[in-house]
Protein backbone atom coordinates (compact mmCIF):
# COMPACT_ATOMS: atom_id res chain seq x y z
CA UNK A 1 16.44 -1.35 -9.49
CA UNK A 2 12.84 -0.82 -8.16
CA UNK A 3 11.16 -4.65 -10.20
CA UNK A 4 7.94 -4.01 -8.31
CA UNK A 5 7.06 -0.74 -6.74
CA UNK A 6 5.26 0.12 -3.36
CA UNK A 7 1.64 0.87 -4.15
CA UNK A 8 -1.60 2.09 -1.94
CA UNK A 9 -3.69 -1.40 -1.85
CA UNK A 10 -7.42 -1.26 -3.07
CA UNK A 11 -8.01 -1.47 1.03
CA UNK A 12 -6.03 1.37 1.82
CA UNK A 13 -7.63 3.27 -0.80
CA UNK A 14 -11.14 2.17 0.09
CA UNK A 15 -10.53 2.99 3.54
CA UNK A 16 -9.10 6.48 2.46
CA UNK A 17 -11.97 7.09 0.23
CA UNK A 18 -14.41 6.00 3.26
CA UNK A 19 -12.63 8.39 5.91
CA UNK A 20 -12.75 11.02 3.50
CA UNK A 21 -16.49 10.82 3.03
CA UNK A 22 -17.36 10.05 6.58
CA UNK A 23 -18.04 6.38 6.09
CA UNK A 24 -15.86 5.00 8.81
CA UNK A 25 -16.61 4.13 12.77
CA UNK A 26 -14.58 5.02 15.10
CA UNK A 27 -13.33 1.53 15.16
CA UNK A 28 -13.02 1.53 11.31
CA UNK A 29 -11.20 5.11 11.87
CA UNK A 30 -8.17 3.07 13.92
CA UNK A 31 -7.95 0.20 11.66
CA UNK A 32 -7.14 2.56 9.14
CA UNK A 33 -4.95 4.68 11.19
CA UNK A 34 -3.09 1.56 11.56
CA UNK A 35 -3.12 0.99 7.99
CA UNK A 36 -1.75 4.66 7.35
CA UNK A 37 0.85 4.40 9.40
CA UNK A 38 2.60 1.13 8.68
CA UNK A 39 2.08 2.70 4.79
CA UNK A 40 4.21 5.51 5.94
CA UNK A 41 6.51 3.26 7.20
CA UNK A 42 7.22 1.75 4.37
CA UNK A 43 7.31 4.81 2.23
CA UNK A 44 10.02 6.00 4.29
CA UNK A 45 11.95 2.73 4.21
CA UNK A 46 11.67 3.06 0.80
CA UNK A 47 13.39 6.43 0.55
CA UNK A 48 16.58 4.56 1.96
CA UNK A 49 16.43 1.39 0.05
CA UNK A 50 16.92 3.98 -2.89
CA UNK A 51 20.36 5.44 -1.56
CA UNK A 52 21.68 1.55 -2.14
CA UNK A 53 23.63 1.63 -5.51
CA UNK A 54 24.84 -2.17 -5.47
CA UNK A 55 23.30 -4.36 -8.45
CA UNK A 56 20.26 -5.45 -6.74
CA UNK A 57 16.14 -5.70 -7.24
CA UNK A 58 13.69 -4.70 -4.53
CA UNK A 59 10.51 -6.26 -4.80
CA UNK A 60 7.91 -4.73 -2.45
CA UNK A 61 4.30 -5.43 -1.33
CA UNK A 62 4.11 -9.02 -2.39
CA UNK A 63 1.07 -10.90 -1.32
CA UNK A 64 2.27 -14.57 -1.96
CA UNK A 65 0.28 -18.00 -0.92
CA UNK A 66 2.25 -21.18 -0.58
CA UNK A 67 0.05 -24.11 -0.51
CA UNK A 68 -2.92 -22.65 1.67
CA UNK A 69 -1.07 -20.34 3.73
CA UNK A 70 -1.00 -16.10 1.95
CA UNK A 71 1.94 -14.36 3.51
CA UNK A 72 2.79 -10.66 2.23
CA UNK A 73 6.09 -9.36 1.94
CA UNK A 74 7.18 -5.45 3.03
CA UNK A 75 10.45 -5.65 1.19
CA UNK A 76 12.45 -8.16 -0.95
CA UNK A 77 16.07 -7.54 -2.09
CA UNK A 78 17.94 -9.82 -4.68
CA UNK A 79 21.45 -9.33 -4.74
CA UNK A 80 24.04 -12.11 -6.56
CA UNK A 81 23.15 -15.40 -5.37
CA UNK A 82 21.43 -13.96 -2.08
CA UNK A 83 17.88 -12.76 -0.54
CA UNK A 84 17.05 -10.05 1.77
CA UNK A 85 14.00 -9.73 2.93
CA UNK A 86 12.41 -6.91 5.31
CA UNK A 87 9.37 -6.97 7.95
CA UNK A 88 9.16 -3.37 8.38
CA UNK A 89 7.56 -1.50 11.50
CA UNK A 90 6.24 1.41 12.13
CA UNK A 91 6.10 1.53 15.85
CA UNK A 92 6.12 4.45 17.85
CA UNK A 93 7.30 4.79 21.83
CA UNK A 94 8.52 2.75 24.51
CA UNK A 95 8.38 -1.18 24.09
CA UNK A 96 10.08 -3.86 25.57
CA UNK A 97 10.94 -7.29 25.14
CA UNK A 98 10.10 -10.26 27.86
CA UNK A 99 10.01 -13.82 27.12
CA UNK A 100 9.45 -13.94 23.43
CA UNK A 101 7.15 -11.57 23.69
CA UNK A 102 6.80 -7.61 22.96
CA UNK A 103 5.06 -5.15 25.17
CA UNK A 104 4.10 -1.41 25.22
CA UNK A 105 5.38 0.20 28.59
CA UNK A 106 1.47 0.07 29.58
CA UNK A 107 2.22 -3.45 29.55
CA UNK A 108 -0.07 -4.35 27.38
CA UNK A 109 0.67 -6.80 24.40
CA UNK A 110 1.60 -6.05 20.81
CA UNK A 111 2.20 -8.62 18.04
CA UNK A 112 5.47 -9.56 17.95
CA UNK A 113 6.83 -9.03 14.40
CA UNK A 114 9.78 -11.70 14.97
CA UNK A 115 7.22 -14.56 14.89
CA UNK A 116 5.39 -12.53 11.85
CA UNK A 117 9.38 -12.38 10.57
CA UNK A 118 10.17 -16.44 10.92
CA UNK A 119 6.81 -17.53 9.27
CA UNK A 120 7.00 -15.44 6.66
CA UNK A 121 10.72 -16.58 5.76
CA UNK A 122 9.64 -19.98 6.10
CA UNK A 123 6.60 -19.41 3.64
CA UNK A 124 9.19 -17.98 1.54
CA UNK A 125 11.73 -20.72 1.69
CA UNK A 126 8.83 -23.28 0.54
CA UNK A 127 7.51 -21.21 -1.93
CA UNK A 128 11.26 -21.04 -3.56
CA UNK A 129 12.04 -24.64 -2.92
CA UNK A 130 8.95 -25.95 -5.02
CA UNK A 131 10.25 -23.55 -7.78
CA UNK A 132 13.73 -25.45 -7.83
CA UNK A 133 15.68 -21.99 -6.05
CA UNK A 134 18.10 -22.98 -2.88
CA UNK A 135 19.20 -19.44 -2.05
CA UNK A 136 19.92 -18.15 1.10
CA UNK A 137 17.18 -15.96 2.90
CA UNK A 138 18.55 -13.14 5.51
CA UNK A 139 15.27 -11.66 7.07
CA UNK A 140 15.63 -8.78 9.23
CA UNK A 141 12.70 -6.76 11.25
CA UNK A 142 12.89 -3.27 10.81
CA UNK A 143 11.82 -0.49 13.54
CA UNK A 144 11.65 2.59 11.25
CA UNK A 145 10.29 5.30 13.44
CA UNK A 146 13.08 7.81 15.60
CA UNK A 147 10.65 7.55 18.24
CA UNK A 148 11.18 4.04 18.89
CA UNK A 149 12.26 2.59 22.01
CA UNK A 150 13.01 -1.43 22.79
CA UNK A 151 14.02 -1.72 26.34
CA UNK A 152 15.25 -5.67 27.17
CA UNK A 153 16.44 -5.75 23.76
CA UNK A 154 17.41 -9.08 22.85
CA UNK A 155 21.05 -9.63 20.96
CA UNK A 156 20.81 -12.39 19.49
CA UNK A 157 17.71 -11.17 17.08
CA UNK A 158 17.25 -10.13 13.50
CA UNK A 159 16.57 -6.66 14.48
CA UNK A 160 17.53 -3.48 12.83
CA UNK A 161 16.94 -0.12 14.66
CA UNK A 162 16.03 3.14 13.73
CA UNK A 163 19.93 4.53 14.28
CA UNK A 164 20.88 1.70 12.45
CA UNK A 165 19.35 1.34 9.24
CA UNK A 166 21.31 3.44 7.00
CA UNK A 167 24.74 2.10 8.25
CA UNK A 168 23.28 -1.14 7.22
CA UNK A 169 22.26 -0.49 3.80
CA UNK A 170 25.42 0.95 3.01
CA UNK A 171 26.99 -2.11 3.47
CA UNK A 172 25.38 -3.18 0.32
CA UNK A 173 27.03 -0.27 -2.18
CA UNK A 174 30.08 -1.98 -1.03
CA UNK A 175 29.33 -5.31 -3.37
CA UNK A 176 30.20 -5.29 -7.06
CA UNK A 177 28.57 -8.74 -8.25
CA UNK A 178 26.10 -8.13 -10.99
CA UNK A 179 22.70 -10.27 -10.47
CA UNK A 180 22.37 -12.99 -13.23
CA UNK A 181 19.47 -14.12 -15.31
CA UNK A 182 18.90 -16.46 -12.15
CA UNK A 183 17.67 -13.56 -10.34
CA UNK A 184 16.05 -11.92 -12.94
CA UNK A 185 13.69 -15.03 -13.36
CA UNK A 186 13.15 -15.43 -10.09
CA UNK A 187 11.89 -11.48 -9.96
CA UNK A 188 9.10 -12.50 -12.73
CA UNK A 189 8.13 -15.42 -11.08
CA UNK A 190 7.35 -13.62 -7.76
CA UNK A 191 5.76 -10.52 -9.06
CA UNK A 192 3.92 -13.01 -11.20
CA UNK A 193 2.41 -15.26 -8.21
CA UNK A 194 1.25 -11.94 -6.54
CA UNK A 195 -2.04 -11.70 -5.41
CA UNK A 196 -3.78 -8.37 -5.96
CA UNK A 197 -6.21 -8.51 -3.57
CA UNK A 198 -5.76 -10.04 -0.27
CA UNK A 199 -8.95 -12.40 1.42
CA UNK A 200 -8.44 -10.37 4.80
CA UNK A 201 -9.85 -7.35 4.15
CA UNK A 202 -11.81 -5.90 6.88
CA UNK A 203 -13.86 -3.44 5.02
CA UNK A 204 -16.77 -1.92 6.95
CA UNK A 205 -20.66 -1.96 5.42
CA UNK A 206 -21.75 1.09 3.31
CA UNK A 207 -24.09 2.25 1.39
CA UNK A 208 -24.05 4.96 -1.46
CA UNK A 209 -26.64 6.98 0.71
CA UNK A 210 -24.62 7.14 3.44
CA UNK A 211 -21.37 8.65 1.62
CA UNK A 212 -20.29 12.42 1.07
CA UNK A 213 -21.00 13.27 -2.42
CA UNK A 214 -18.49 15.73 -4.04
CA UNK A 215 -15.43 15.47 -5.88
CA UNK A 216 -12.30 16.40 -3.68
CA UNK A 217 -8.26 17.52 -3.65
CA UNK A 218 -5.93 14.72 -4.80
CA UNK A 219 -3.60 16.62 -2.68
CA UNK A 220 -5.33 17.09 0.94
CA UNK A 221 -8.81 15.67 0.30
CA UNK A 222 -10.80 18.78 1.22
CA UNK A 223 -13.88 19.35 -0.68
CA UNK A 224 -13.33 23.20 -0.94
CA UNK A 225 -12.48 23.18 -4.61
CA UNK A 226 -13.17 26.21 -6.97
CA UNK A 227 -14.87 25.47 -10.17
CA UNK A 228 -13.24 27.48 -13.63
CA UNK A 229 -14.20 26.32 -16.78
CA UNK A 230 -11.15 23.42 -17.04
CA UNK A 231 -9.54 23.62 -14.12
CA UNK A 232 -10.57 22.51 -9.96
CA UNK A 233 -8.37 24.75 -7.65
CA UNK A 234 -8.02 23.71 -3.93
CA UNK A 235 -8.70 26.44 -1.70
CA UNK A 236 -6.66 24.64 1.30
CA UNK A 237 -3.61 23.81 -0.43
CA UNK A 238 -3.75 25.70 -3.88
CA UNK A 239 -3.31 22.69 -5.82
CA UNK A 240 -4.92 22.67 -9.47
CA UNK A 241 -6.26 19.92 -11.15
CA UNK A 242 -8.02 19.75 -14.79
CA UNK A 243 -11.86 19.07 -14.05
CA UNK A 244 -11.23 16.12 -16.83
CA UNK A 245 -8.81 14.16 -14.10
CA UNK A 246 -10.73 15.00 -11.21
CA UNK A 247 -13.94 13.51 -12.65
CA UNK A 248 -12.06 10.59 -13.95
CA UNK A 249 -10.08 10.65 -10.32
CA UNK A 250 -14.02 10.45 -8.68
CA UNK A 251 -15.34 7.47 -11.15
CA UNK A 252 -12.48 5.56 -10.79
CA UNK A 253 -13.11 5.91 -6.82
CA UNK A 254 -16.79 5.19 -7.50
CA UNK A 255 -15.54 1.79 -9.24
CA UNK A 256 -13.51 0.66 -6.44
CA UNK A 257 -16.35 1.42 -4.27
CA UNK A 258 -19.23 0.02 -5.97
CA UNK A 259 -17.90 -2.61 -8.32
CA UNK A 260 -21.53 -3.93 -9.05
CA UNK A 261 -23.05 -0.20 -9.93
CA UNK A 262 -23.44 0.59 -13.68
CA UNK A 263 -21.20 3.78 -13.99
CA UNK A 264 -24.07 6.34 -15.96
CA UNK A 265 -24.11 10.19 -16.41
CA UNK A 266 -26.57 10.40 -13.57
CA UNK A 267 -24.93 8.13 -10.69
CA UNK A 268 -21.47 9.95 -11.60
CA UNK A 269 -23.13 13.78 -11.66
CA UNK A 270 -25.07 12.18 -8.50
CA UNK A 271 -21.59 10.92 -7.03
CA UNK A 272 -18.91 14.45 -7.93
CA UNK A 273 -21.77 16.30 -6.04
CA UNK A 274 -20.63 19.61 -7.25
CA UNK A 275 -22.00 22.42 -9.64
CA UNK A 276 -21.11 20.37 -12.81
CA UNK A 277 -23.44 20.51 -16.24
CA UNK A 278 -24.41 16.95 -16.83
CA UNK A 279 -22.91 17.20 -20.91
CA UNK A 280 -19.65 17.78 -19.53
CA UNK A 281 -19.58 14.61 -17.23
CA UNK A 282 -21.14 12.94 -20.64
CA UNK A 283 -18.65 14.16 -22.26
CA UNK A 284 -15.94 12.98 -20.25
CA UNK A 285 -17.28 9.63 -19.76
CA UNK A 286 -17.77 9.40 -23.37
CA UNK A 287 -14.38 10.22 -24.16
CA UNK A 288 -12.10 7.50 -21.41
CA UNK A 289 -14.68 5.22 -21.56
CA UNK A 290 -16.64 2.41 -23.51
CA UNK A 291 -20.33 3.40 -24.21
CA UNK A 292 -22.18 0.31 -23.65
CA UNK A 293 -25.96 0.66 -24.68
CA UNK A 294 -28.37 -1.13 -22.88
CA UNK A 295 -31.99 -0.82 -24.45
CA UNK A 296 -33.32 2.85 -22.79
CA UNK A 297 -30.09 2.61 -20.57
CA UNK A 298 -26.24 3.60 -21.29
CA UNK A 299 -23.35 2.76 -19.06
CA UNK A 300 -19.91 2.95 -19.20
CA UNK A 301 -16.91 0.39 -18.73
């Protein structure tokens, strides 16, 4: 059973948002690429986590601090009396290992996600030990990608492969303990302690100026979107969206953006960029919002 589910952090979706309305560097462009991709990663190690029927929970993207060290989490399984917890990788082409250390074929040095792997167990083990839980911890690195190579592979490290991965889960459908109220507990305390947003963001300066205006697909973020009188239809990829949820979709983006801005009728009309009367962003805001007067001034929280 899914306790916490994977979701897009307010980083990745800042960054998306940014990209989309050509607010990014070129160096901002391959942070987020990075981000993307190990977000994929995930996603698809999430699609096999769900074939495992066992009596488990899976606890993913936790963001946990023990003492003054934050440590985040990929993936966390509790089983009966036991802890599994997954470093998952994204990592594409040929790699190997030398020394303690991992390496592109170029040579050149990547982070090694064994030492990421040991701290964060460690963190972990802490973290459970001040709240009175002894349980075992079995943390494995995962290499997701089929186009992953590890030359020099080491044997005696807790690596799981590509080829690998679903043998290995389906160990688990073989158990038939049920998890206790121990567990269950212990779930709640951990989603509990998680911290929303993380004190290493590396978002880039912008300005509202400087961003695309326009309200775009959900779907495939183009901006070629084809106005009826309720509905926004994507010209790209043909999917349909009321124009209620995509103006809703846009201020909601605007928040994240620009948590210090006064949402108004103006600054969101000013923001969806697009052919829209002004009553029927009124309107909308009126409706999922709370009016807040403010002498000649109304806003909206």
């Amino acid at each position: 059973m899914i306790s916490k589910a994977r979701q897009k952090s307010d980083e990745y979706l800042m960054f998306e948002s940014l990209h989309v309305r050509n607010g990014l560097s070129e160096k901002d462009k391959q942070y987020f690429s990075g981000l993307k991709k190990g977000y994929e990663g995930e996603l698809l190690f999430d699609s096999w986590m769900e074939e495992v029927t066992a009596d488990c929970l899976v606890i993913n993207d936790l963001l946990l601090k023990q003492r003054n060290n934050i440590f985040q989490i990929d993936s966390l399984m509790l089983l009966a009396e036991k802890i599994f917890l997954f470093e998952v990788k994204n990592f594409e082409g040929d790699h190997y290992y030398d020394a303690g250390k991992l390496y592109l074929k170029s040579k050149e040095e990547r982070n090694n996600p064994m030492l990421q792997l040991e701290k964060n167990e460690s963190l972990l083990r802490q973290l459970l030990h001040s709240w009175s839980y002894k349980l075992p911890i079995f943390a494995y690195v995962v290499f997701v990608n089929p186009a992953f190579t590890l030359y020099q592979a080491p044997l005696d490290k807790p690596i799981i492969y590509p080829t690998q991965i679903t043998g290995y889960l389906k160990q688990f459908n073989q158990l038939t303990s049920p998890i206790t109220t121990n567990e269950n507990r212990l779930a709640t305390l951990l989603t509990s302690a998680h911290i929303e947003k993380s004190p290493y963001s590396q978002l880039p300066d912008f300005g509202f100026n400087q961003l695309k205006k326009g309200m775009y697909c959900a779907d495939c973020h183009s901006f070629a979107l084809d106005l009826s009188k309720y509905k926004c239809l994507c010209r790209k990829c043909g999917k349909s969206e009321s124009i209620q949820t995509s103006i809703m979709r846009s201020v909601r983006e605007f928040q994240l953006l620009f948590p210090n801005e006064k949402i108004t009728t103006n600054k969101i009309h000013e923001w969806c960029g697009v052919p829209i009367d002004k009553r029927r962003i009124y309107r909308v805001l009126d409706t999922n919002l709370i009016k807040k007067p403010h002498g000649n001034l109304t806003y909206y929280e």
